[in-house]
Protein backbone atom coordinates (compact mmCIF):
# COMPACT_ATOMS: atom_id res chain seq x y z
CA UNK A 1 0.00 0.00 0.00
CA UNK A 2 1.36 3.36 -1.00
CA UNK A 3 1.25 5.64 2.46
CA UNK A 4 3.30 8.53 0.60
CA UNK A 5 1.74 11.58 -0.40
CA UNK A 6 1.22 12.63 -3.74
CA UNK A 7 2.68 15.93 -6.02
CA UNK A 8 -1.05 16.90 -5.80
CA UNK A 9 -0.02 17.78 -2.16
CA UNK A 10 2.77 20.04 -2.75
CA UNK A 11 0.14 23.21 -3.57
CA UNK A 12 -1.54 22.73 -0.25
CA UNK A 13 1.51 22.54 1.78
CA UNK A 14 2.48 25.43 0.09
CA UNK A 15 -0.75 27.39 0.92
CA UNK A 16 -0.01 25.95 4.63
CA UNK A 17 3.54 27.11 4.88
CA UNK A 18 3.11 29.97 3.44
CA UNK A 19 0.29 30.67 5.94
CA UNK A 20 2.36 29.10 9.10
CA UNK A 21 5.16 31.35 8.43
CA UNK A 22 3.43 34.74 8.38
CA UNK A 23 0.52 34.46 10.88
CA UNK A 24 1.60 33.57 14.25
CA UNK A 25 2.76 36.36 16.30
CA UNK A 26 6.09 36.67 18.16
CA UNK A 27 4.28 35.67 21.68
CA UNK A 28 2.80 32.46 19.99
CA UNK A 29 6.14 31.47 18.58
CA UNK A 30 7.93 31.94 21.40
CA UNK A 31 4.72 29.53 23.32
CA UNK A 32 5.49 27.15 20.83
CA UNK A 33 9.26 26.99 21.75
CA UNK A 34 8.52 26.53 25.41
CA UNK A 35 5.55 24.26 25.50
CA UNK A 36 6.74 21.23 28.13
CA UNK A 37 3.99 18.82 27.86
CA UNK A 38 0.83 18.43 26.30
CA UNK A 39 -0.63 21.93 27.07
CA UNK A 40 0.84 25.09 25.65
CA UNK A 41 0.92 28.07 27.46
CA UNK A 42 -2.22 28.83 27.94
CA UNK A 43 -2.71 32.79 26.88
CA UNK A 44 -0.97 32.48 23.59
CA UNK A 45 -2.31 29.13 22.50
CA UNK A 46 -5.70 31.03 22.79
CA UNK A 47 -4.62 33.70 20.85
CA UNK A 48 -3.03 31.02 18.05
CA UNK A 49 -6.75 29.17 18.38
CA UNK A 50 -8.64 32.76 17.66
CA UNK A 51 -5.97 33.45 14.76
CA UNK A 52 -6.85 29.63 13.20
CA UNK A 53 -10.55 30.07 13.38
CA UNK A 54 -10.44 33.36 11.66
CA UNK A 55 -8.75 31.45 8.92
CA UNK A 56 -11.07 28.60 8.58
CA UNK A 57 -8.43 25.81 9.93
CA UNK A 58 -9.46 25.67 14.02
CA UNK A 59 -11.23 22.11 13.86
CA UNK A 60 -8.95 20.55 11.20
CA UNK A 61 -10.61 17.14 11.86
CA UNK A 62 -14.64 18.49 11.93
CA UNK A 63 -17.24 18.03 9.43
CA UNK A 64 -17.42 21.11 7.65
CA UNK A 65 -21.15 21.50 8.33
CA UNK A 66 -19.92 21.94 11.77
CA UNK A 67 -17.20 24.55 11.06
CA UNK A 68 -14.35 21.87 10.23
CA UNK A 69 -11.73 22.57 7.43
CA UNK A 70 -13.17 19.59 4.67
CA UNK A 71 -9.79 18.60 4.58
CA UNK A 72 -8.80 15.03 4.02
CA UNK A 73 -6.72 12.88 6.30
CA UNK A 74 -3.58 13.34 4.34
CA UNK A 75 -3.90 17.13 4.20
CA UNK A 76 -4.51 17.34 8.16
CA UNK A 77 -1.30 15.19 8.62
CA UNK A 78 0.31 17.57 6.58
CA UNK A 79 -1.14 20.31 8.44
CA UNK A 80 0.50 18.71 11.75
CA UNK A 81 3.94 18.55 10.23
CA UNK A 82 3.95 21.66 8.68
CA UNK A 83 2.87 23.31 12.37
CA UNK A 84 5.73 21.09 14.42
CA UNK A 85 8.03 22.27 11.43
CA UNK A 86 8.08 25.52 13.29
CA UNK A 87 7.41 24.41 16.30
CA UNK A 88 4.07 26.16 16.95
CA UNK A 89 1.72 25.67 19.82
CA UNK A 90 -0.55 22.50 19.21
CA UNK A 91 -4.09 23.49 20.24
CA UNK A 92 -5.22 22.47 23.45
CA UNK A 93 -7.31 18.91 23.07
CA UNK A 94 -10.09 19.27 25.86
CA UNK A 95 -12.72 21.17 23.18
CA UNK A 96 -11.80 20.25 19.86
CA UNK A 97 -10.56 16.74 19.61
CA UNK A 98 -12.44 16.12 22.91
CA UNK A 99 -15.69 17.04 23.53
CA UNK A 100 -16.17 18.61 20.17
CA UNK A 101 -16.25 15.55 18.24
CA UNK A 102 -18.40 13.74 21.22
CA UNK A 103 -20.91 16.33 20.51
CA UNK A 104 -20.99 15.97 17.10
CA UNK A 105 -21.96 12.08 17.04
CA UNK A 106 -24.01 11.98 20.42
CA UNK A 107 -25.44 15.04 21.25
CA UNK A 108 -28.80 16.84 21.16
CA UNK A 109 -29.08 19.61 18.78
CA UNK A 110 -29.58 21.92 21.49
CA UNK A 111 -26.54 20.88 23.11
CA UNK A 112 -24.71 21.45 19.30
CA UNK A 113 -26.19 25.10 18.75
CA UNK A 114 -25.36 26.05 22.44
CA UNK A 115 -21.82 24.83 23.02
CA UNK A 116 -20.02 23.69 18.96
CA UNK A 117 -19.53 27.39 18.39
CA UNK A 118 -17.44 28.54 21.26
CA UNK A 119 -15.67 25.83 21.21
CA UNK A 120 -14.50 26.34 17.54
CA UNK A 121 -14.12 30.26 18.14
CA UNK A 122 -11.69 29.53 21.22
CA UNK A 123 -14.71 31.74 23.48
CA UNK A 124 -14.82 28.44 25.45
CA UNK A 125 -12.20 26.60 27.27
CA UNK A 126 -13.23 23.38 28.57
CA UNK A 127 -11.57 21.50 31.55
CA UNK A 128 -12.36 17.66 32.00
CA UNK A 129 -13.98 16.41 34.99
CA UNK A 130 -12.87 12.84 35.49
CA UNK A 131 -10.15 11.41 38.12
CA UNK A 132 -10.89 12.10 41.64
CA UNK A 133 -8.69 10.95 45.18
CA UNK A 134 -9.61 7.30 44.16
CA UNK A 135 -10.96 6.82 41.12
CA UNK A 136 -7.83 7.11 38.32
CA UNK A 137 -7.07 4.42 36.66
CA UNK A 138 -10.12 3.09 38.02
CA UNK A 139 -12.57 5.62 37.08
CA UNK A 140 -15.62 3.41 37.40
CA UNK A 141 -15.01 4.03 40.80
CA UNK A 142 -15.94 7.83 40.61
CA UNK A 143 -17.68 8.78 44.19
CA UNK A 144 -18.26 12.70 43.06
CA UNK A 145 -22.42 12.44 43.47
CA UNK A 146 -25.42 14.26 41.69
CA UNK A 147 -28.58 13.58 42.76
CA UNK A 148 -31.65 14.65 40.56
CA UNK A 149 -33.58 17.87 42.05
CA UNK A 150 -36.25 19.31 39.59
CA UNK A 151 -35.24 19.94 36.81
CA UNK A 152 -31.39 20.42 38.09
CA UNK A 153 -28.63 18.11 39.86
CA UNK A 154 -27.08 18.73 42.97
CA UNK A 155 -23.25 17.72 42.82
CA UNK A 156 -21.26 16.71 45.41
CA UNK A 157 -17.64 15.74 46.16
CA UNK A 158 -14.08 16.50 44.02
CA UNK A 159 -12.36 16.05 40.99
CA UNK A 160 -8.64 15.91 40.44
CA UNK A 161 -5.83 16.06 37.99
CA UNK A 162 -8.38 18.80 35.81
CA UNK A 163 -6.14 19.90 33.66
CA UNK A 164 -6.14 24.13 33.31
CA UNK A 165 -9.70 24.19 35.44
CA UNK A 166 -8.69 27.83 36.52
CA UNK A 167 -8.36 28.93 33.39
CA UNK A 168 -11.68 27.22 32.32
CA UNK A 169 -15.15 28.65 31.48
CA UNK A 170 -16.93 25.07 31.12
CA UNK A 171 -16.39 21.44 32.62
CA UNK A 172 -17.68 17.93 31.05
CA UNK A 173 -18.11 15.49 33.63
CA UNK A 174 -18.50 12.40 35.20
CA UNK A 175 -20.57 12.06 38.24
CA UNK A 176 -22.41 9.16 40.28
CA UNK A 177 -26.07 9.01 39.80
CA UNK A 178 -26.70 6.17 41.14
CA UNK A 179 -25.09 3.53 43.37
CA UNK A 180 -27.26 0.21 42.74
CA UNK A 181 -25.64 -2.62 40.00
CA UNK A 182 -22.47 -2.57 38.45
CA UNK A 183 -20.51 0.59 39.01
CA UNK A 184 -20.25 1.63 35.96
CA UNK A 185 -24.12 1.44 35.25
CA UNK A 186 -24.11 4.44 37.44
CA UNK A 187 -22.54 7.17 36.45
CA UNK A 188 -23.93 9.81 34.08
CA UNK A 189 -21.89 12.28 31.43
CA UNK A 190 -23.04 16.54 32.28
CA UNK A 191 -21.75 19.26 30.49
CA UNK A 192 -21.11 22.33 32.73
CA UNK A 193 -21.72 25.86 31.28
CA UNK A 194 -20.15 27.33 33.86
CA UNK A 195 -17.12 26.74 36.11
CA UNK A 196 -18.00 29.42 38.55
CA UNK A 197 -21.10 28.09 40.11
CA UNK A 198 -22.11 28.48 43.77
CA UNK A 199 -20.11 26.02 45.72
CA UNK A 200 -18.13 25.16 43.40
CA UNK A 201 -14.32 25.75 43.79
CA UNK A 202 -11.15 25.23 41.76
CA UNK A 203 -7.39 25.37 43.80
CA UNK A 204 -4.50 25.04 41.35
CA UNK A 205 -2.13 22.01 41.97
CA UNK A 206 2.15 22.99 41.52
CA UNK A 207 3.43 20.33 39.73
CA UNK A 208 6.29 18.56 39.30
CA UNK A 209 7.64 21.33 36.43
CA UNK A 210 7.29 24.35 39.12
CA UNK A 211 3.79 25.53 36.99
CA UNK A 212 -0.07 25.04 38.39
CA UNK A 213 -1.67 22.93 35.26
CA UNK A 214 -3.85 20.73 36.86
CA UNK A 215 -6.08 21.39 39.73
CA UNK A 216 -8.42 20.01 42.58
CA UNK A 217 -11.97 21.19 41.99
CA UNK A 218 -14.61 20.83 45.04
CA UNK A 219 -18.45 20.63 44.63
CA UNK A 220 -20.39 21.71 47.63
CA UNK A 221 -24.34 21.49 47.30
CA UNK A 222 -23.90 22.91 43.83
CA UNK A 223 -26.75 23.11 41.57
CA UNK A 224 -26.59 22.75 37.62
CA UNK A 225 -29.07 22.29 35.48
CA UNK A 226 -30.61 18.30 33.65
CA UNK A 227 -30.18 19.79 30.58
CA UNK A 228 -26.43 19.10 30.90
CA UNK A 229 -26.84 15.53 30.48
CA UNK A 230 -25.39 13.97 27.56
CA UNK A 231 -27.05 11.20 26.46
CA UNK A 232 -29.71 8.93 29.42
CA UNK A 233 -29.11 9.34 33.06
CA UNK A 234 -26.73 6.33 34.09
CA UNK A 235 -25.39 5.88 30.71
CA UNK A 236 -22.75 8.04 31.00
CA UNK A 237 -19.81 5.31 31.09
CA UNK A 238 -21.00 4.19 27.67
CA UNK A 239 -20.57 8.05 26.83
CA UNK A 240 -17.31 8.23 28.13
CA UNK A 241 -16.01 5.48 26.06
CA UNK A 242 -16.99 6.82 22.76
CA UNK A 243 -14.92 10.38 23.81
CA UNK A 244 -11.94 8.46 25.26
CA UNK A 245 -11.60 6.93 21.83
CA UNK A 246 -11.02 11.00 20.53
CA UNK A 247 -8.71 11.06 23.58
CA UNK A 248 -6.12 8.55 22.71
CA UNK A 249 -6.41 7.88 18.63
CA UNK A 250 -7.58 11.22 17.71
CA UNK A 251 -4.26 13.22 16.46
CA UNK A 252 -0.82 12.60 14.69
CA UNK A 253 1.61 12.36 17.20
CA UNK A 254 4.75 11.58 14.96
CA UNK A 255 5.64 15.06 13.20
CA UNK A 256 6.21 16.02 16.94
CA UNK A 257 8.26 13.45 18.02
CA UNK A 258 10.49 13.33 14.44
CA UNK A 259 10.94 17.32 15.19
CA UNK A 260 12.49 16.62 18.96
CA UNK A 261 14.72 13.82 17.44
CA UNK A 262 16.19 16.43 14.93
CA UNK A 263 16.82 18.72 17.48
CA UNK A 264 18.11 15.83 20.38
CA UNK A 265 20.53 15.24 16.83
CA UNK A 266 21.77 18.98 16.17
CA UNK A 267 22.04 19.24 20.09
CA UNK A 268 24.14 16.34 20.55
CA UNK A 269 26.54 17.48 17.70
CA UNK A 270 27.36 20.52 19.94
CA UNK A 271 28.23 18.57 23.22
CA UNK A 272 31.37 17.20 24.59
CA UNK A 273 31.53 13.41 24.94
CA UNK A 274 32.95 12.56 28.68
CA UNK A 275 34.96 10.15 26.01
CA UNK A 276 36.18 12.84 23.54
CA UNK A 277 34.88 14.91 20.42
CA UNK A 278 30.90 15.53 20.66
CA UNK A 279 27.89 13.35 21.65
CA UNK A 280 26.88 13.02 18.25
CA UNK A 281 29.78 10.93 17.80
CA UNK A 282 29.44 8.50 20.41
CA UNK A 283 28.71 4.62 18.84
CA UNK A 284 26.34 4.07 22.06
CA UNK A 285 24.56 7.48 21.64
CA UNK A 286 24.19 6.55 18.41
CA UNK A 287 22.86 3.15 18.85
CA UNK A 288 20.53 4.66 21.46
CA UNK A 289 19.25 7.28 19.32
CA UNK A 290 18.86 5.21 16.14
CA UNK A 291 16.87 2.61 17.83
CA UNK A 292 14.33 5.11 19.24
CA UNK A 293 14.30 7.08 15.70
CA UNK A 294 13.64 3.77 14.18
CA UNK A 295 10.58 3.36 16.31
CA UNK A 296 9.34 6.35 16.07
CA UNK A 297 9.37 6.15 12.51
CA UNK A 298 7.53 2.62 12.90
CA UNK A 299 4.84 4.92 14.63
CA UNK A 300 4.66 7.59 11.48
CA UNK A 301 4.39 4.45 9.43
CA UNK A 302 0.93 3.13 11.63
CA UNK A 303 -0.37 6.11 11.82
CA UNK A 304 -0.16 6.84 7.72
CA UNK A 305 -1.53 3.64 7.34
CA UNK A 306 -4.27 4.43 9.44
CA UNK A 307 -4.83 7.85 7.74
CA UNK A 308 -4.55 5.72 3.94
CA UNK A 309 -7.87 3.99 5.06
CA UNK A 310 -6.26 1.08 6.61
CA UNK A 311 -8.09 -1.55 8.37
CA UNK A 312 -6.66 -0.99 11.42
CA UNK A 313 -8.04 2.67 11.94
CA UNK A 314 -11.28 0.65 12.56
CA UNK A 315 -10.16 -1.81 15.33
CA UNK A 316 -11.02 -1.59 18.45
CA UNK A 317 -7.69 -1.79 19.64
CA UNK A 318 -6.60 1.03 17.85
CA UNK A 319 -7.31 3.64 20.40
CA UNK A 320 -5.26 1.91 22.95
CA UNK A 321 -2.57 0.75 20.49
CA UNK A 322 -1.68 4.67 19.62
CA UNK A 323 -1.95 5.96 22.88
CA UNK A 324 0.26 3.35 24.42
CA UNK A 325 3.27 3.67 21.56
CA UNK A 326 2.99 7.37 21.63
CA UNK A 327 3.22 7.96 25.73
CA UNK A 328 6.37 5.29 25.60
CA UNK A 329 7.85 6.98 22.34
CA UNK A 330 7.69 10.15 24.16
CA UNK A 331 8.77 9.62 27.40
CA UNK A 332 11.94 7.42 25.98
CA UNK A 333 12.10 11.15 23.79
CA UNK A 334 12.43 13.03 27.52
CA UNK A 335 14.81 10.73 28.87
CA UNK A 336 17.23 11.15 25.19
CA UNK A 337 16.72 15.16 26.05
CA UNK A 338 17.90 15.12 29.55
CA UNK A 339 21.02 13.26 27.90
CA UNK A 340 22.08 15.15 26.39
CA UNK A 341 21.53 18.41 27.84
CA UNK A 342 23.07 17.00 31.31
CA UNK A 343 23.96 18.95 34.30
CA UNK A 344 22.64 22.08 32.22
CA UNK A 345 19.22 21.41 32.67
CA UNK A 346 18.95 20.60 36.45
CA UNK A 347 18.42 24.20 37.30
CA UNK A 348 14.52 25.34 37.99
CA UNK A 349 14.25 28.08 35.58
CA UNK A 350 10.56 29.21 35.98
CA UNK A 351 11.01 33.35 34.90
CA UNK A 352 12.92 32.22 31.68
CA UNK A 353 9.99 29.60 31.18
CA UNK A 354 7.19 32.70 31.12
CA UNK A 355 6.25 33.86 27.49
CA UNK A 356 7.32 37.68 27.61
CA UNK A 357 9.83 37.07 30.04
CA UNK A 358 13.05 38.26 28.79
CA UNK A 359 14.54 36.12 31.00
CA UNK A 360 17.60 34.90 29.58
CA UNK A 361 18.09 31.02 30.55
CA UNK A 362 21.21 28.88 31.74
CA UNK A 363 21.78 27.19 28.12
CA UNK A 364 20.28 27.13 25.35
CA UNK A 365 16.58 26.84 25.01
CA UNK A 366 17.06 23.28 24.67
CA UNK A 367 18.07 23.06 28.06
CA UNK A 368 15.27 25.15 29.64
CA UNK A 369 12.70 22.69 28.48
CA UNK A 370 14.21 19.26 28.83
CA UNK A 371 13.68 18.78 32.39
CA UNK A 372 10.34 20.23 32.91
CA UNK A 373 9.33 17.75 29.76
CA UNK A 374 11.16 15.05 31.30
CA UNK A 375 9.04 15.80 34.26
CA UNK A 376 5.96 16.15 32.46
CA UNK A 377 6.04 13.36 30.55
CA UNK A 378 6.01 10.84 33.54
CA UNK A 379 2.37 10.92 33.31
CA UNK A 380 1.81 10.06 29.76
CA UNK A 381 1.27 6.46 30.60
CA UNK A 382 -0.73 7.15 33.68
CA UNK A 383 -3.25 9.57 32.01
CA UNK A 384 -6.26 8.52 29.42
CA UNK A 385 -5.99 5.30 30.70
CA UNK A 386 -2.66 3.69 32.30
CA UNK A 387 -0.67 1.55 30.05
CA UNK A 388 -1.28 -1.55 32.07
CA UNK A 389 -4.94 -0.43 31.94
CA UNK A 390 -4.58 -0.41 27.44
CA UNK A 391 -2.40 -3.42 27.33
CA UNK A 392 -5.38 -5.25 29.49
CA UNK A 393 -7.82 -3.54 26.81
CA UNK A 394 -5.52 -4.79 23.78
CA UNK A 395 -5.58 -8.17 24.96
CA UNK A 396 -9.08 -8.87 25.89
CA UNK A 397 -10.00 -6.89 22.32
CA UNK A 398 -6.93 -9.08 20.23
CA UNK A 399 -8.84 -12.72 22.19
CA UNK A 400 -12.24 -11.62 21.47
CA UNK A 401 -11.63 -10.73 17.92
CA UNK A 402 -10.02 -14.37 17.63
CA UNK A 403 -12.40 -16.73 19.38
């Protein structure tokens, strides 16, 4: 199967670069350059979003009746390359690979007309109400309560790990509706038009990188209204499925990953080996570095085959498949960073980390972000799902498919 893409191509790459290399502003460039893990900075990748939707090309992966580009599989991968190319902020996921596309395929037109266009327009953020104190990996075993009141819920109890909530305007969420059968027959999916309600608070958690990203939230007695809900009451799990697939399949994750190789590469070639001359140079760097290229280039290959119309796009592996390889692939990318970098990027440099700063950091920028990545990436295989959690779904979904 041919997974290149054709000279017909060339004209719309053009019209992207082209695009890419004149619109962004100095800020967002500079956002792009010190993004550390999934989440760009928050104020410029907002800006970026607002620039993108003036242009048409905010919801790359939309139908168009819904404000999406048209554009087909092969021109959003190029898109995607084209954006790491320069290393541009990627959008943040929660509201247009996330909910978005739930929306889309299971909501009520109501729900469409009311939230779609704020999400597309960057008006909207929204933050994702999921993991609480004991319900991660295990999320079926979500405590956070909302019990029916009129024509409103009252919620109860806390949410953790929500990624930019104090930054947020809108929450989707999982709460406990009802505690009877299996666990996961209980729960119910609401979509929060506000994040400011009575009762309702949000406390920024420092991580590990010296920034607040995620955050506790707290529910006390607060009051929202039924028509929230997506889809029945108690269904939500089956709800939450259907968006986690979004979650963990829906975007190219190699262009990324090939771009941070290239610069591990052009970083190494300017670094003393402990053994003489440069990194570069070094036949166990080398060996290191080729063997995680060469996977990473395995992953560019599955994910063009899954963009050529591939079977495997379909299976219901898939999801877990892509988001297992990528979270490894770029957490063995972290650890190849702090390599190389070395002793210079142990210091905490938070100023020199702000956009606007003018901070000048220790290093080169290349130093200033490895650690905090490094950091950041340790919970690539805990979030969306643990690994161990997707290797259990792999299995039972490889058996079932061969009984």
């Amino acid at each position: 199967m041919n997974i290149e893409f054709g000279p017909e191509l060339e004209s719309f790459r053009r019209e992207v670069a082209e695009f890419l290399d004149v619109a962004p502003t100095p800020a967002i460039r500079e956002a792009g350059k010190k993004t550390t893990s999934v989440f760009a900075p928050f104020e410029q990748v907002m800006a970026w979003h607002r620039i993108l939707h003036a242009k048409g090309w905010a919801a790359p992966a939309w139908p168009k009746e819904y404000g999406g580009t048209g554009w087909s599989v092969e021109q959003r991968y190029i898109f995607a390359e084209e954006c790491r190319k320069r290393e541009l902020p990627p959008l943040l996921p929660n509201g247009l690979q996330m909910v978005g596309p739930m929306l889309i395929e299971l909501g009520s037109e109501e729900q469409k007309r009311k939230h779609l266009p704020g999400i597309l327009s960057g008006e909207d953020y929204w933050t994702q109400g999921y993991s609480e104190p004991n319900a991660g990996s295990d999320l079926a075993s979500l405590q956070c309560s909302a019990v029916a009141d009129g024509d409103d819920y009252i919620i109860n109890g806390s949410k953790i790990w929500t990624t930019l909530a104090h930054h947020s305007n809108r929450m989707f969420m999982l709460v406990r509706t009802s505690k009877t059968g299996k666990k996961q027959e209980g729960i119910t999916f609401l979509l929060l038009d506000r994040t400011d309600y009575p009762g309702m608070e949000i406390r920024p958690i420092i991580g590990l990188d010296g920034f607040p990203e995620q955050c506790e939230v707290f529910f006390d007695n607060v009051r929202v209204p039924q028509s929230g809900r997506v889809g029945a009451e108690n269904d939500g799990w089956s709800v939450a499925k259907h968006l986690l697939k979004h979650e963990r399949g829906g975007s190219a994750a190699s262009p990324a990953m090939l771009h941070a190789i290239a610069r591990i590469r052009e970083t190494a070639r300017q670094t003393p080996s402990p053994f003489g001359g440069v990194l570069a140079d070094d036949a166990v760097f080398q060996r290191d570095l080729g063997e995680l290229e060469a996977d990473v280039m395995s992953c560019r290959h599955f994910e063009q085959l899954a963009i050529s119309g591939h079977p495997l796009a379909r299976d219901a592996a898939y999801p877990s498949v892509n988001k297992t390889m990528n979270s490894e692939l770029s957490q063995r990318i972290s650890i190849m960073m702090t390599r190389v970098s070395g002793i210079e990027t142990v210091p905490q440099q938070l100023e020199a980390l702000v956009v606007g700063s003018n901070v000048a950091p220790l290093g080169d920028d290349f130093d200033l972000i490895a650690m905090p990545y490094y950091l950041n990436t340790r919970a690539t295989s805990i979030y969306a799902g643990s690994n161990e959690v997707q290797r259990d779904l792999i299995a039972r979904t490889v058996l079932a498919a061969n009984r």
